[in-house]
Protein backbone atom coordinates (compact mmCIF):
# COMPACT_ATOMS: atom_id res chain seq x y z
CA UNK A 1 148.66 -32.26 -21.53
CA UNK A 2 145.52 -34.49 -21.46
CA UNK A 3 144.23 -35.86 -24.79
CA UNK A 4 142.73 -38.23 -26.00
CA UNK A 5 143.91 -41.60 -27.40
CA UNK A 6 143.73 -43.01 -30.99
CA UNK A 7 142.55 -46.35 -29.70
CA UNK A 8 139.14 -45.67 -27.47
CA UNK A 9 138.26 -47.55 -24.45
CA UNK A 10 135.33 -49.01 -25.73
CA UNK A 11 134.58 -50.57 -22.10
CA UNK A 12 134.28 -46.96 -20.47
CA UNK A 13 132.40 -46.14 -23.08
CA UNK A 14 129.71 -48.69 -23.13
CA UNK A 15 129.61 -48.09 -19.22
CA UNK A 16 128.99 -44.25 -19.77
CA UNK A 17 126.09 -45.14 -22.83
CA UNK A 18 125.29 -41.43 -23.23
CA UNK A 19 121.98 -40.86 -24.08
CA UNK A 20 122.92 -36.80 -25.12
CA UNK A 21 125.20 -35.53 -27.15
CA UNK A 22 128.18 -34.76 -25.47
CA UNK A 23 131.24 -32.10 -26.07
CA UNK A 24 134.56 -33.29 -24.29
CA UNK A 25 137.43 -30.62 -24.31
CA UNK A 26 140.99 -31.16 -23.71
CA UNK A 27 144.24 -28.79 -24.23
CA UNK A 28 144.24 -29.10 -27.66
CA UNK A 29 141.76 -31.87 -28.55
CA UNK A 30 138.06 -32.59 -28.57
CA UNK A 31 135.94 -35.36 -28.64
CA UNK A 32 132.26 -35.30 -29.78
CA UNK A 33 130.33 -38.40 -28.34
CA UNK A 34 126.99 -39.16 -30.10
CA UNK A 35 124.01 -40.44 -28.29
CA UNK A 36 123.35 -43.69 -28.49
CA UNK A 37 119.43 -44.88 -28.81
CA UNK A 38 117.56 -46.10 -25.87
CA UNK A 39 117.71 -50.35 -25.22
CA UNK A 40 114.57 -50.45 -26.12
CA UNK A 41 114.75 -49.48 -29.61
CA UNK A 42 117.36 -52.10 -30.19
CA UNK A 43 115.22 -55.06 -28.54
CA UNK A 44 112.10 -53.60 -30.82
CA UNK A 45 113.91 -54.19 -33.76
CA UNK A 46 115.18 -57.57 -33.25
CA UNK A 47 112.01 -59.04 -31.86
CA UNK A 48 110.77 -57.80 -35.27
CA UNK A 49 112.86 -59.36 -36.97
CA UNK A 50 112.03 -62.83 -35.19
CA UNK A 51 108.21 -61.78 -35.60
CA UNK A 52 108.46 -61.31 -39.47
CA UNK A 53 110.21 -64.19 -39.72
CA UNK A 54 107.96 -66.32 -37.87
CA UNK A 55 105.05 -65.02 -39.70
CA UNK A 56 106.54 -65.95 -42.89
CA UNK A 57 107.03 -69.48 -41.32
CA UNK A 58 103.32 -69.86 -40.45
CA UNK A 59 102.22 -69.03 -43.77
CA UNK A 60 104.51 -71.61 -45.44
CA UNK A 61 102.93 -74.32 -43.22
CA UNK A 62 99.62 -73.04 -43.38
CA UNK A 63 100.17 -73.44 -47.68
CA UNK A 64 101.69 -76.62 -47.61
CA UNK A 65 99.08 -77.78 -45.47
CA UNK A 66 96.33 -76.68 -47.17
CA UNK A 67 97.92 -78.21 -50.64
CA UNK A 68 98.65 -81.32 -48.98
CA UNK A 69 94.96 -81.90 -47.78
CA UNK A 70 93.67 -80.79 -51.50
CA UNK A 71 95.74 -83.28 -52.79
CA UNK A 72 94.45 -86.09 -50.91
CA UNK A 73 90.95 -84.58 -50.99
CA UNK A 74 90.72 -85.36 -54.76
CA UNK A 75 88.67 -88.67 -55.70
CA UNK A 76 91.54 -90.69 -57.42
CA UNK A 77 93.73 -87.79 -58.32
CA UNK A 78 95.72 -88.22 -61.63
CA UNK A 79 99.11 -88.79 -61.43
CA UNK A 80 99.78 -85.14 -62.80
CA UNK A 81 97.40 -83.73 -61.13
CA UNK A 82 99.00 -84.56 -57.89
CA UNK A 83 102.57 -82.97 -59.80
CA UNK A 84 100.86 -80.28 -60.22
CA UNK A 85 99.59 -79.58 -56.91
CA UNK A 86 103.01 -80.83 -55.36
CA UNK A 87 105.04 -78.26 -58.19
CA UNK A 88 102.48 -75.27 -56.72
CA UNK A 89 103.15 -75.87 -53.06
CA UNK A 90 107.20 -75.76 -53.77
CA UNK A 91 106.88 -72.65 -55.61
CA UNK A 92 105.58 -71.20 -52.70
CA UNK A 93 107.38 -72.79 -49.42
CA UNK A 94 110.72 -72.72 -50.77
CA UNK A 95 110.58 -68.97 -51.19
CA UNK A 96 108.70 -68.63 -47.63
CA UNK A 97 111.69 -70.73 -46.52
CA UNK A 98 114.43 -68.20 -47.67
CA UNK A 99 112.59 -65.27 -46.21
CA UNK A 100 112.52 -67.06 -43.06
CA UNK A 101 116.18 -67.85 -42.97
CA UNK A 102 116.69 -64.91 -44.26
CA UNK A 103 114.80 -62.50 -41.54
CA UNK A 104 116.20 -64.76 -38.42
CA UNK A 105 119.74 -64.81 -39.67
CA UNK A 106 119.13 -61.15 -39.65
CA UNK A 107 117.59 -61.29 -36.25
CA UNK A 108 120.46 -63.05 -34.78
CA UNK A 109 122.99 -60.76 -36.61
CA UNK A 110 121.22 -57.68 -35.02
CA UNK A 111 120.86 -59.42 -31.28
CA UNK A 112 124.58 -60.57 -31.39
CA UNK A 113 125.72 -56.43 -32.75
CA UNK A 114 123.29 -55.36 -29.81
CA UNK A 115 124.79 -57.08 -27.39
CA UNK A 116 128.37 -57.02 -28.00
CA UNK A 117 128.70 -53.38 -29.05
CA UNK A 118 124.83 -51.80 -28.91
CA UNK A 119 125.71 -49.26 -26.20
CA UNK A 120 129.02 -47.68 -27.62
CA UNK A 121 128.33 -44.84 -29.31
CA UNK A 122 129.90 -43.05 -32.64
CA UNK A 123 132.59 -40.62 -31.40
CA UNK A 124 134.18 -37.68 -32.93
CA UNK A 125 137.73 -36.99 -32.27
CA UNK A 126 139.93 -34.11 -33.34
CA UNK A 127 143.91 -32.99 -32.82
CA UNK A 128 146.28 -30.83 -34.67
CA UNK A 129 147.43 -34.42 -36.19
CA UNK A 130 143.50 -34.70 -37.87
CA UNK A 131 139.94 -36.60 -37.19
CA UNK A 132 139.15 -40.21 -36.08
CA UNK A 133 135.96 -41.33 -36.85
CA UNK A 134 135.21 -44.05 -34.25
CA UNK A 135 132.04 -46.09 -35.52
CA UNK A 136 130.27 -49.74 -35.62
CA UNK A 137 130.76 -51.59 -38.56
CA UNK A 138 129.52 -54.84 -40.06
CA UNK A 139 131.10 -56.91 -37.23
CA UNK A 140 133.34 -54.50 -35.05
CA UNK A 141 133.98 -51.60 -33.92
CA UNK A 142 136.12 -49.33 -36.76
CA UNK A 143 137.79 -46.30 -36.76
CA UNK A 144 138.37 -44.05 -39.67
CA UNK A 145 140.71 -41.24 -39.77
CA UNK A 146 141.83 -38.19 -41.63
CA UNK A 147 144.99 -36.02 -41.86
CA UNK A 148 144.44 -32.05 -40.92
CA UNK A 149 146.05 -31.59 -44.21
CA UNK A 150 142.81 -33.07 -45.89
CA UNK A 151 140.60 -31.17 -43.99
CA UNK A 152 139.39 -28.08 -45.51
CA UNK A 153 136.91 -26.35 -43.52
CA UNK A 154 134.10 -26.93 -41.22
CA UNK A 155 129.96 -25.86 -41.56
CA UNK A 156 127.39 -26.06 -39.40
CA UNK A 157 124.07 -25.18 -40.80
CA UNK A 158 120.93 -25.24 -38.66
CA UNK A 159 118.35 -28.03 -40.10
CA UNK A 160 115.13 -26.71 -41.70
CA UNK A 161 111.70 -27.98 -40.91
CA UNK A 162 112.72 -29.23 -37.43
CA UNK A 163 109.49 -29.62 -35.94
CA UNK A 164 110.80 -29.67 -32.06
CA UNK A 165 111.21 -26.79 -30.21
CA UNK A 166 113.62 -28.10 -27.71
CA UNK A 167 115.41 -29.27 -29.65
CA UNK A 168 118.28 -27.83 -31.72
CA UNK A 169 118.78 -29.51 -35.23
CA UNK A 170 122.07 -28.59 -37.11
CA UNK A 171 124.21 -30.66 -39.52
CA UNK A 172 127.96 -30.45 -39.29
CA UNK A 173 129.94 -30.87 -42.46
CA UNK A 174 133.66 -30.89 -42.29
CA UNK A 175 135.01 -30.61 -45.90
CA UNK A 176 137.56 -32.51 -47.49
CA UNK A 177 140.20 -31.15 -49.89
CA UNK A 178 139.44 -33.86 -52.27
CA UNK A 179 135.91 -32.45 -52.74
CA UNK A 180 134.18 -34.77 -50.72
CA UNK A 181 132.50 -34.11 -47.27
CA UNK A 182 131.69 -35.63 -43.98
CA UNK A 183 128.15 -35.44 -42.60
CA UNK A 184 126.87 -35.43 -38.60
CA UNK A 185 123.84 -35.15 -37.54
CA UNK A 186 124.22 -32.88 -34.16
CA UNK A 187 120.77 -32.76 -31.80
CA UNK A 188 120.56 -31.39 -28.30
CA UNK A 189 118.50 -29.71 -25.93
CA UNK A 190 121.35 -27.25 -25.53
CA UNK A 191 121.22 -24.73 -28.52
CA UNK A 192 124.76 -23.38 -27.83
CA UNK A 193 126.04 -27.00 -28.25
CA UNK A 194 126.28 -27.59 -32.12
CA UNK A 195 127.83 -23.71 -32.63
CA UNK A 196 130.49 -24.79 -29.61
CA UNK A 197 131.08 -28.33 -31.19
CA UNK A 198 131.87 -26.55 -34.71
CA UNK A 199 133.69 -23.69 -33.44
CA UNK A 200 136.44 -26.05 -31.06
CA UNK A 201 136.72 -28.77 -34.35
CA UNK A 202 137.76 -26.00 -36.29
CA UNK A 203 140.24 -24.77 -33.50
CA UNK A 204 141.51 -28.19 -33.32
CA UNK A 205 142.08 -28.65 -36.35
CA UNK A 206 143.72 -25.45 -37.28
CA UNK A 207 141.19 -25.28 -40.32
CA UNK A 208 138.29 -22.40 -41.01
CA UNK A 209 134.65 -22.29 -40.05
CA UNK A 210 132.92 -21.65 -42.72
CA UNK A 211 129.81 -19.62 -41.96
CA UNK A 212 126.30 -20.59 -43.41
CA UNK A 213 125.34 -19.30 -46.42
């Protein structure tokens, strides 16, 4: 019997970087791989990042400059008028200074995510034992999982206002015993492909599909 494991190979994975969802069947298992966005969407946001930050840095100078000079500009400045003028240009490139920190620490946070695990996309897996959510997290790859006991039933319901014709919308929500439910976010090209994911998580699981209301 072929399914698959509780520990993914995230190498194969990043290899594959499917840019469609993706339905994988085994005996008695199923695995629901998520696209994963295109490079470019990943290197737009980091440069971004960098951009802001720079910006932020420019301004900073371009204030403390332009303080400095008026402070020397003055005819025999007091000595709290140059205080003054010194107190106003902290006030504003000390805070320019955290925002700059701030937005390339989060630049180099994103570009070190993006290159280490960018191309490995979410995955879905299901078994008569339960669900693994396989997912990035803050710093690493995580995988969540519940039992089938705690699984109550599955939906599918087609999302309204969806603007694309070739494209088929639906959100999957897989209900939890405890009240609570999970949320995915299924588009395709292929309509049958959300209906087919729901209707072989259900089987897997041993647990009802619920229609939509």
């Amino acid at each position: 019997m072929n399914t698959p494991g509780s520990i993914l190979d995230y190498a194969t994975l990043e290899r594959k970087a499917p840019r469609k969802l993706t339905l994988e069947e085994f005996d008695r298992s199923v695995r629901v791989i998520f696209a994963v966005a295109p490079q470019w969407l990943y290197q737009l946001a980091i440069l971004m990042d960098f951009l802001v930050g720079l910006v932020k840095l420019v301004i900073g100078v371009s204030i403390f400059r332009m303080v400095w000079q008026l402070t020397y500009a003055l005819r025999q400045p007091t000595r709290e008028q140059i205080v003054a003028l010194r107190h106003f240009g902290a006030e504003i490139f000390i805070p320019t200074g955290i925002g700059v920190l701030f937005w390339w620490a989060l630049g180099a946070y994103h570009c070190r995510m993006y290159y280490r695990w960018g191309q490995i996309p979410r995955v879905l897996t299901a078994n008569e034992h339960g669900l693994i959510l396989s997912r990035l997290g803050w710093w690493h790859m995580q995988e969540r999982r519940w039992p089938a006991s705690e699984i109550a039933t599955i939906e599918l319901r087609p999302v309204r206002g969806n603007l694309n014709c070739k494209r088929t919308v639906s959100h999957l929500f897989i209900r939890l015993r405890n009240g609570r439910r999970l949320r995915f976010r299924l588009s395709t090209s292929v309509s049958l492909l959300p209906g087919r994911i729901a209707e072989r998580l259900a089987l897997a699981l041993g647990c009802p599909l619920k229609e939509p209301p």
